[in-house]
PDB file of N, CA and C in Angstrom:
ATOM      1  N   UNK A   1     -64.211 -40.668  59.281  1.00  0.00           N
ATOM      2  CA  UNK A   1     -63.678 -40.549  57.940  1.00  0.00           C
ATOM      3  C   UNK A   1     -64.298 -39.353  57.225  1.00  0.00           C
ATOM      4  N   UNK A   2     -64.361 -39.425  55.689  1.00  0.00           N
ATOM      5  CA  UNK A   2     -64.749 -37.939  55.418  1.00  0.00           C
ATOM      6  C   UNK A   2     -65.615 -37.846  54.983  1.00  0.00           C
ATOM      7  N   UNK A   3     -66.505 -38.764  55.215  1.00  0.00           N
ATOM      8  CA  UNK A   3     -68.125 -38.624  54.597  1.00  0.00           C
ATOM      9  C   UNK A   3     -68.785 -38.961  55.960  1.00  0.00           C
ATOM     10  N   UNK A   4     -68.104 -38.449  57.655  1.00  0.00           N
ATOM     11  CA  UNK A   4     -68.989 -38.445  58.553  1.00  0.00           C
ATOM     12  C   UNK A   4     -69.581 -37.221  57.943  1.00  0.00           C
ATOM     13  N   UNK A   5     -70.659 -37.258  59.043  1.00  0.00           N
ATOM     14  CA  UNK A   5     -71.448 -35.930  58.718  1.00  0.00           C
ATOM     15  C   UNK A   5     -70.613 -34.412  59.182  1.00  0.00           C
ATOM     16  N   UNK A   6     -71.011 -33.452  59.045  1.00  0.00           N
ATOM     17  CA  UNK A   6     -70.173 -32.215  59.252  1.00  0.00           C
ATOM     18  C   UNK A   6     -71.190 -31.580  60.818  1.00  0.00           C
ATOM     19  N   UNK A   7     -72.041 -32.014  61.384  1.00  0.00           N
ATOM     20  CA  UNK A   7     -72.241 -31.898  62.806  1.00  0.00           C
ATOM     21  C   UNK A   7     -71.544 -32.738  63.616  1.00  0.00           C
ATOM     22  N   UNK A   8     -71.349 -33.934  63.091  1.00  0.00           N
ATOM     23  CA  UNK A   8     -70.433 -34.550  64.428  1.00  0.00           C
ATOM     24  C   UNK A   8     -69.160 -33.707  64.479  1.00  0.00           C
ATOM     25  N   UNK A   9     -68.906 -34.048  65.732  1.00  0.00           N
ATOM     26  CA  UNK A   9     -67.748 -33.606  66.153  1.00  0.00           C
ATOM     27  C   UNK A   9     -66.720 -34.941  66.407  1.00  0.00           C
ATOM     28  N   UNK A  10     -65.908 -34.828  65.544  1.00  0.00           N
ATOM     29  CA  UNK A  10     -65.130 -35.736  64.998  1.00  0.00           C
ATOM     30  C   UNK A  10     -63.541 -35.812  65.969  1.00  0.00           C
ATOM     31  N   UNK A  11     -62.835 -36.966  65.844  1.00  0.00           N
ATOM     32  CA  UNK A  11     -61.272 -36.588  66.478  1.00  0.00           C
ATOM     33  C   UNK A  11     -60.312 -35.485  66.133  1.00  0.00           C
ATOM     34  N   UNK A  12     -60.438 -34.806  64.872  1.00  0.00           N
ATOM     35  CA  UNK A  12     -59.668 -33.833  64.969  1.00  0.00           C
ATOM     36  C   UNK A  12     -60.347 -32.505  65.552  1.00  0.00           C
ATOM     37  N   UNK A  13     -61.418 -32.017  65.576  1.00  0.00           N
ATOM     38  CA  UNK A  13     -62.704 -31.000  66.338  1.00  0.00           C
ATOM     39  C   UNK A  13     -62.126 -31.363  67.560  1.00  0.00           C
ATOM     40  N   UNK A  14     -61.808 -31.877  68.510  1.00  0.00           N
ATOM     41  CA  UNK A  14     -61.699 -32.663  69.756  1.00  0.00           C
ATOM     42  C   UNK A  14     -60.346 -32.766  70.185  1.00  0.00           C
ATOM     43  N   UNK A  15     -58.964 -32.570  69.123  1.00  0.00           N
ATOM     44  CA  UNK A  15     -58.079 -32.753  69.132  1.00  0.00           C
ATOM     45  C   UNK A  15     -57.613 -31.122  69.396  1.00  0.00           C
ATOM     46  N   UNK A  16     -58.138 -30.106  68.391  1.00  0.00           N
ATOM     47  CA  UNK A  16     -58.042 -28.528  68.245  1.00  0.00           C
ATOM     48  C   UNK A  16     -58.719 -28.610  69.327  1.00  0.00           C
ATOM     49  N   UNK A  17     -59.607 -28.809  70.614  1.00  0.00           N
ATOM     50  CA  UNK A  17     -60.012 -28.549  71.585  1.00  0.00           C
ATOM     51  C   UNK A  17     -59.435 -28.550  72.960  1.00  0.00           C
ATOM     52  N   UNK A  18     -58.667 -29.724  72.587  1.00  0.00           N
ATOM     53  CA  UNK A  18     -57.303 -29.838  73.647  1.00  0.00           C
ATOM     54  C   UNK A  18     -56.237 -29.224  74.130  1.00  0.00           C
ATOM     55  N   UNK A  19     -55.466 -29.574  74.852  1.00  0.00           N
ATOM     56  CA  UNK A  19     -54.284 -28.687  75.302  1.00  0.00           C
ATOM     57  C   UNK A  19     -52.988 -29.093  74.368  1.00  0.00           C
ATOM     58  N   UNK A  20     -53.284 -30.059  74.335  1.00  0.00           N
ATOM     59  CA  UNK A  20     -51.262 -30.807  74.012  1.00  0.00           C
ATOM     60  C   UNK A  20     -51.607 -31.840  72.792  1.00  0.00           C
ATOM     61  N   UNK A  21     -51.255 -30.808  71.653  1.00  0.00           N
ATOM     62  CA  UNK A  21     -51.187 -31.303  70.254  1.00  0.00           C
ATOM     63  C   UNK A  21     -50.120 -30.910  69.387  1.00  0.00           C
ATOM     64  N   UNK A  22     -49.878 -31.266  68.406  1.00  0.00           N
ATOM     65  CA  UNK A  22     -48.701 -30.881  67.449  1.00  0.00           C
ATOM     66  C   UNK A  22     -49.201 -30.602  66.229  1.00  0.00           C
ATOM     67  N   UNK A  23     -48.687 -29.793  65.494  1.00  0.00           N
ATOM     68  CA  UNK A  23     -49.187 -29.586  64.034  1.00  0.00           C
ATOM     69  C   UNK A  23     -48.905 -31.295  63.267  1.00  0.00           C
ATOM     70  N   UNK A  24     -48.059 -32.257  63.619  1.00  0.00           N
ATOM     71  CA  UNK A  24     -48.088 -33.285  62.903  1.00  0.00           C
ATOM     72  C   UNK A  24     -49.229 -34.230  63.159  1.00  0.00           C
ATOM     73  N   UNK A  25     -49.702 -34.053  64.485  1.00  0.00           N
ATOM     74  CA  UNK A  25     -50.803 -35.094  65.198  1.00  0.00           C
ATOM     75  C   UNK A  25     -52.200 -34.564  64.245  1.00  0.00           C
ATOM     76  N   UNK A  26     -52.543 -32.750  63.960  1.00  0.00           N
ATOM     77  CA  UNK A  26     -53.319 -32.297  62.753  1.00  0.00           C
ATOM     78  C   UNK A  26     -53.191 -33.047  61.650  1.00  0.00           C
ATOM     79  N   UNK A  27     -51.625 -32.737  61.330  1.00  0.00           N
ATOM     80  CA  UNK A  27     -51.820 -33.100  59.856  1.00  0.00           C
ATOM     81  C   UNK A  27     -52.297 -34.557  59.578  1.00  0.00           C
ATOM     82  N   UNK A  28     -52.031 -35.034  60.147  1.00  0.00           N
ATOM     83  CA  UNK A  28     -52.004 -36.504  59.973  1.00  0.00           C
ATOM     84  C   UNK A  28     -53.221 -37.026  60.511  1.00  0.00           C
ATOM     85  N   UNK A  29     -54.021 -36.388  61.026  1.00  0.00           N
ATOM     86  CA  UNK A  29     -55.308 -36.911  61.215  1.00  0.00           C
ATOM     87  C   UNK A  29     -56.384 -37.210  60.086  1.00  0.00           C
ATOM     88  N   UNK A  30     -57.222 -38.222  60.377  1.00  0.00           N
ATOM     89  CA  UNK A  30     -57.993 -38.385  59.103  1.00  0.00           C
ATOM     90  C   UNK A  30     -59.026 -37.831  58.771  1.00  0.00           C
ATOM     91  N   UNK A  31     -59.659 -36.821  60.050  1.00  0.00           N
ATOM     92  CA  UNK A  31     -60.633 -35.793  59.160  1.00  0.00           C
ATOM     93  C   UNK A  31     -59.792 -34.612  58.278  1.00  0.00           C
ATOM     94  N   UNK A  32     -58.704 -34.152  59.088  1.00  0.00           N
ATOM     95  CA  UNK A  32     -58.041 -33.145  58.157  1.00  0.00           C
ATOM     96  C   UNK A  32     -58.484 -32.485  56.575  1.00  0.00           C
ATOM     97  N   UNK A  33     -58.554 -33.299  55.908  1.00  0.00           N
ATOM     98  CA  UNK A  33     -59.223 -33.039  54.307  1.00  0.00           C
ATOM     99  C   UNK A  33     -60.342 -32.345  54.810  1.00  0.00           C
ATOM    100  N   UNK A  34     -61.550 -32.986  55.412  1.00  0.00           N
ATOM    101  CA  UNK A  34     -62.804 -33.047  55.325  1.00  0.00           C
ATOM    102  C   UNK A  34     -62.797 -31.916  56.370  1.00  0.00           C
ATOM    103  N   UNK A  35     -62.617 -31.484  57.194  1.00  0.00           N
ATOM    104  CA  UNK A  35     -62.501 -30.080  58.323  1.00  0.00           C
ATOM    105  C   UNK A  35     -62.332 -29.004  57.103  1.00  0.00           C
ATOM    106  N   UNK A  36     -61.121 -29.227  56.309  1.00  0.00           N
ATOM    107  CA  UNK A  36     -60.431 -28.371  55.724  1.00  0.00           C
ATOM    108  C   UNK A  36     -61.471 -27.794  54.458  1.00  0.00           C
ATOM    109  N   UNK A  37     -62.033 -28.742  54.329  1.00  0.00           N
ATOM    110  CA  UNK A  37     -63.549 -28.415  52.975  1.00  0.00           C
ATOM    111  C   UNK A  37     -64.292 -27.529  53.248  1.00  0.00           C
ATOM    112  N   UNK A  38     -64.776 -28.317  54.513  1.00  0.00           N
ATOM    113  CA  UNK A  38     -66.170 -27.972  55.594  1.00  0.00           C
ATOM    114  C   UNK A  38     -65.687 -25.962  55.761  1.00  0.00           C
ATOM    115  N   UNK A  39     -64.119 -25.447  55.840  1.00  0.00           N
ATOM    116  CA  UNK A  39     -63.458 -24.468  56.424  1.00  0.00           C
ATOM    117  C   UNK A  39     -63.984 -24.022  58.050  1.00  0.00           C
ATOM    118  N   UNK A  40     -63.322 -24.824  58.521  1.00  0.00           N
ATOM    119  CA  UNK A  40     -64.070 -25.483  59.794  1.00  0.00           C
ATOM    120  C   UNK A  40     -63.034 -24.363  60.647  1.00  0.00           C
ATOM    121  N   UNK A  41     -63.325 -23.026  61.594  1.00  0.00           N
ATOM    122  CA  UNK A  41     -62.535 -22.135  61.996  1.00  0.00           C
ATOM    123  C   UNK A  41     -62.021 -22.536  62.943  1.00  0.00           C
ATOM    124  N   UNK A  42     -62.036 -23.733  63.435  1.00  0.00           N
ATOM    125  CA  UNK A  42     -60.809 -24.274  64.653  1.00  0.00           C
ATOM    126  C   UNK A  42     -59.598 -24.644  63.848  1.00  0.00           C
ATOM    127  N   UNK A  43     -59.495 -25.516  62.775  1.00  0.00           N
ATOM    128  CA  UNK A  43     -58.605 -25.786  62.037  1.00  0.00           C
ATOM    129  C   UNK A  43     -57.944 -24.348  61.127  1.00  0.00           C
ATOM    130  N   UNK A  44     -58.717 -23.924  60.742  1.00  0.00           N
ATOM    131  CA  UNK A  44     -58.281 -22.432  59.793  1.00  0.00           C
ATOM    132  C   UNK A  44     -57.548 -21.564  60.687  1.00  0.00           C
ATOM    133  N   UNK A  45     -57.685 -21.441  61.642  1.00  0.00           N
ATOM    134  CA  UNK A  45     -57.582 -20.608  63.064  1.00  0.00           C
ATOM    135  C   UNK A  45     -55.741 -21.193  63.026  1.00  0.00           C
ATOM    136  N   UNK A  46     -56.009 -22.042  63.551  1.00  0.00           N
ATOM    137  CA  UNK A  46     -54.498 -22.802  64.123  1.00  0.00           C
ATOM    138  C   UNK A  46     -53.768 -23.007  62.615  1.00  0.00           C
ATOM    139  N   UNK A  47     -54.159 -23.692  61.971  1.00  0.00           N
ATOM    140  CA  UNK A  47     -53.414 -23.612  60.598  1.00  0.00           C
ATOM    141  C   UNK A  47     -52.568 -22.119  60.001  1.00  0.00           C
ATOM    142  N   UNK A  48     -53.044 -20.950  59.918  1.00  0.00           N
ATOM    143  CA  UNK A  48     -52.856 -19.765  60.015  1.00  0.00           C
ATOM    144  C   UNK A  48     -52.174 -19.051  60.493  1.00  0.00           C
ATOM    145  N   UNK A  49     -51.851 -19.955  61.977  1.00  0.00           N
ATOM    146  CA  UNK A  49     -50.918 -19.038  63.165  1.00  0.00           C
ATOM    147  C   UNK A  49     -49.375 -18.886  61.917  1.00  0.00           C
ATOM    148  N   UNK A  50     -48.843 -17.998  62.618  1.00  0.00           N
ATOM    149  CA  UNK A  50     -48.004 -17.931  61.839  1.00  0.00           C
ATOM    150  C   UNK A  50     -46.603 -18.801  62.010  1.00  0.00           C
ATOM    151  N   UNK A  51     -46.542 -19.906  63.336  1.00  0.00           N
ATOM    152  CA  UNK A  51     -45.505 -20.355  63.259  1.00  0.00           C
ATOM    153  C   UNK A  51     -45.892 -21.900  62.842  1.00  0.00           C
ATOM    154  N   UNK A  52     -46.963 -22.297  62.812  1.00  0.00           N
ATOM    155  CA  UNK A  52     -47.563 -23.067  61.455  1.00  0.00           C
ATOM    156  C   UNK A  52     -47.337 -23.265  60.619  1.00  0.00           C
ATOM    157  N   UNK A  53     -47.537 -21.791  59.639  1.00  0.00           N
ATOM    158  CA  UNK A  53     -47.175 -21.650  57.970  1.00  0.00           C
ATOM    159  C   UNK A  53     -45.469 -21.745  57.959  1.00  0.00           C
ATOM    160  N   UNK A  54     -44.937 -20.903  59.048  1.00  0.00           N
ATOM    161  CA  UNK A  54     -43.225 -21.754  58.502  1.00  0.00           C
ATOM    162  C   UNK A  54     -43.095 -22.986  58.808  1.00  0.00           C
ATOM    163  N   UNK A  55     -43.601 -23.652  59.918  1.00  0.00           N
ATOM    164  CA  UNK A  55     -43.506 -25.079  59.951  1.00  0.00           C
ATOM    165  C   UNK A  55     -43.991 -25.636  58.287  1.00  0.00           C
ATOM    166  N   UNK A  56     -44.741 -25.449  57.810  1.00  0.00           N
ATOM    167  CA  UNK A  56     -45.261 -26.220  56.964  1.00  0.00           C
ATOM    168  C   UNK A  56     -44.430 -25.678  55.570  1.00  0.00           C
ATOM    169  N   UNK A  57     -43.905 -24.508  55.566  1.00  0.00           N
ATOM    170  CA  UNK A  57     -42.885 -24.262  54.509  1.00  0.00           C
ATOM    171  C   UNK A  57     -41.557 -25.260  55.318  1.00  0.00           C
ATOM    172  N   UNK A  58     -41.556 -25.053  55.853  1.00  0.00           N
ATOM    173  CA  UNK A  58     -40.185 -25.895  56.267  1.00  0.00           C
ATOM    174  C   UNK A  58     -40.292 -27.398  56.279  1.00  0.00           C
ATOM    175  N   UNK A  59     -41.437 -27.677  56.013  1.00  0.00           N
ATOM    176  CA  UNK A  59     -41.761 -29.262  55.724  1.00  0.00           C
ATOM    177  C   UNK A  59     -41.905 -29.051  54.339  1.00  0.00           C
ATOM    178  N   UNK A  60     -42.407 -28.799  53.568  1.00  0.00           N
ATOM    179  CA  UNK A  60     -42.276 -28.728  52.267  1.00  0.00           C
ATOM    180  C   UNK A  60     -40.788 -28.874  51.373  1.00  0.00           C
ATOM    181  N   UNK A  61     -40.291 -27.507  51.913  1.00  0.00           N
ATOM    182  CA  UNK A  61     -39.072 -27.220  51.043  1.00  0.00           C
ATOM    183  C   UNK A  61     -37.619 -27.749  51.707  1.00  0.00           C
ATOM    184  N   UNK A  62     -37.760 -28.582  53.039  1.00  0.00           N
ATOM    185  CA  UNK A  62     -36.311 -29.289  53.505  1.00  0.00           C
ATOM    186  C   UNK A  62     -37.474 -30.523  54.321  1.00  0.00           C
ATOM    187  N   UNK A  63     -37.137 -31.479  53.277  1.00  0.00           N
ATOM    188  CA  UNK A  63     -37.795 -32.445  53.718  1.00  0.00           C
ATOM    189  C   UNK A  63     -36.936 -33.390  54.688  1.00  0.00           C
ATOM    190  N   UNK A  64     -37.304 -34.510  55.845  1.00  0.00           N
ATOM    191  CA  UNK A  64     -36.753 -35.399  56.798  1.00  0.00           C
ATOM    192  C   UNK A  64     -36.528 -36.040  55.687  1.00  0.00           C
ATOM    193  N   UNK A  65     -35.525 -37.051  55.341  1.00  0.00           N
ATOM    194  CA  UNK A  65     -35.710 -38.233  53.943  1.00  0.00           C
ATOM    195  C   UNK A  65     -35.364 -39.284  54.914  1.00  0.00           C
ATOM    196  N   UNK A  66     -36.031 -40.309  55.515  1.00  0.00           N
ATOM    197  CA  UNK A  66     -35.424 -41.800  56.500  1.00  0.00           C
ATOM    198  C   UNK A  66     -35.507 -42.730  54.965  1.00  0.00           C
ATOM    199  N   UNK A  67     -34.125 -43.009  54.869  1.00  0.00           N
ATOM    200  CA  UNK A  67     -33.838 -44.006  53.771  1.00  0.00           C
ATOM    201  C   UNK A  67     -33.891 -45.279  53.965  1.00  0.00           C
ATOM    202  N   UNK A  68     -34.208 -45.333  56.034  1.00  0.00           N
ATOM    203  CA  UNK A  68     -35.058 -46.919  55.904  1.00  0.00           C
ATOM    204  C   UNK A  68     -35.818 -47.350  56.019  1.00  0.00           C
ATOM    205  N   UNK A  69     -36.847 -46.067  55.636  1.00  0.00           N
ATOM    206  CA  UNK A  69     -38.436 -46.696  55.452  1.00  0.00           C
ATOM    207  C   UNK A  69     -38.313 -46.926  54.067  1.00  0.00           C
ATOM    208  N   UNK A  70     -39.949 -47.725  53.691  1.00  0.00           N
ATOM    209  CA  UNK A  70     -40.161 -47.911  52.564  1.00  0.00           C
ATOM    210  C   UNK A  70     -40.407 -46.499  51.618  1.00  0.00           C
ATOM    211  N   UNK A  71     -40.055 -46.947  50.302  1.00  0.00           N
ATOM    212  CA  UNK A  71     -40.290 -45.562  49.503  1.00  0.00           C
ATOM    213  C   UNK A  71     -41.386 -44.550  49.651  1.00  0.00           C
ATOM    214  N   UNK A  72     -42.553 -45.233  49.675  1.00  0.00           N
ATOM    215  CA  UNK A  72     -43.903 -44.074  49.625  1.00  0.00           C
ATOM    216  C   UNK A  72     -43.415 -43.486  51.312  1.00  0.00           C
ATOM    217  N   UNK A  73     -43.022 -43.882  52.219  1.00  0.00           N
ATOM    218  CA  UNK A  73     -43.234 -43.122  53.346  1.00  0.00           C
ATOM    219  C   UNK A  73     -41.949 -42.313  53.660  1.00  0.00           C
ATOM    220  N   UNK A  74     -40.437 -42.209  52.698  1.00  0.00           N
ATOM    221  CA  UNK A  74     -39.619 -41.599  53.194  1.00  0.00           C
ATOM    222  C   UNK A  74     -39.285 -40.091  53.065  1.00  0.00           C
ATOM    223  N   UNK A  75     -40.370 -39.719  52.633  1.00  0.00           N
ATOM    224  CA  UNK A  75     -40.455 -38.232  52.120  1.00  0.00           C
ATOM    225  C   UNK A  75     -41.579 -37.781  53.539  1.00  0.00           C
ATOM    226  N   UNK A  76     -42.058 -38.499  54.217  1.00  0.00           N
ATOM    227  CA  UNK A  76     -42.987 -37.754  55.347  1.00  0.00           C
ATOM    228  C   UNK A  76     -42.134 -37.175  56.397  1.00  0.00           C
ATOM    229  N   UNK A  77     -43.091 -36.071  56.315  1.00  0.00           N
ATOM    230  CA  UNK A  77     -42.098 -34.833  57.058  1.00  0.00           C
ATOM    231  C   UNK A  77     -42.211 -35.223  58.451  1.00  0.00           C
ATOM    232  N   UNK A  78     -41.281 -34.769  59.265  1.00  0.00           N
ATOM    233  CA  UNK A  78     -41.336 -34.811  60.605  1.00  0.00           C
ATOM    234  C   UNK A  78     -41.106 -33.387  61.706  1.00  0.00           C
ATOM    235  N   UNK A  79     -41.766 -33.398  62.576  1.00  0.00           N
ATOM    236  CA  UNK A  79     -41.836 -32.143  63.107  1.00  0.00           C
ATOM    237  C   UNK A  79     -40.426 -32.338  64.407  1.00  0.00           C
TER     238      UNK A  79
END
């Protein structure tokens, strides 16, 4: 969570270390915030690439809407 310490190496550190990840398996991880504080250059690195930042404009500004989830979750983007 986000008050581990910033030496462990946590599931998302471990996740950016891997081969076969998705920018949604990032986002959605629960150190995410806390990497992102820390400006932790595995995350800054990959976040940055540039087909990233349109992914993440393209999650922003044309959102998935599933109208049969519940309300708080039908705005989560999908890759």
């Amino acid at each position: 969570m986000f008050w581990a310490k910033e030496e462990e190496e946590n599931s998302l550190i471990r996740l950016l270390k891997s081969d076969h990840f998705t920018l949604e398996d990032v986002l959605l991880n629960e150190f995410v915030v806390q990497e992102a504080r820390y400006g932790k250059a595995e995350l800054v690195n990959y976040i940055t690439k540039e087909e990233n930042i349109v992914a993440l404009l393209n999650f922003s500004l044309n959102p998935v809407i599933d109208s049969s989830l519940p309300m708080k979750q039908q705005y989560r983007y999908k890759v």
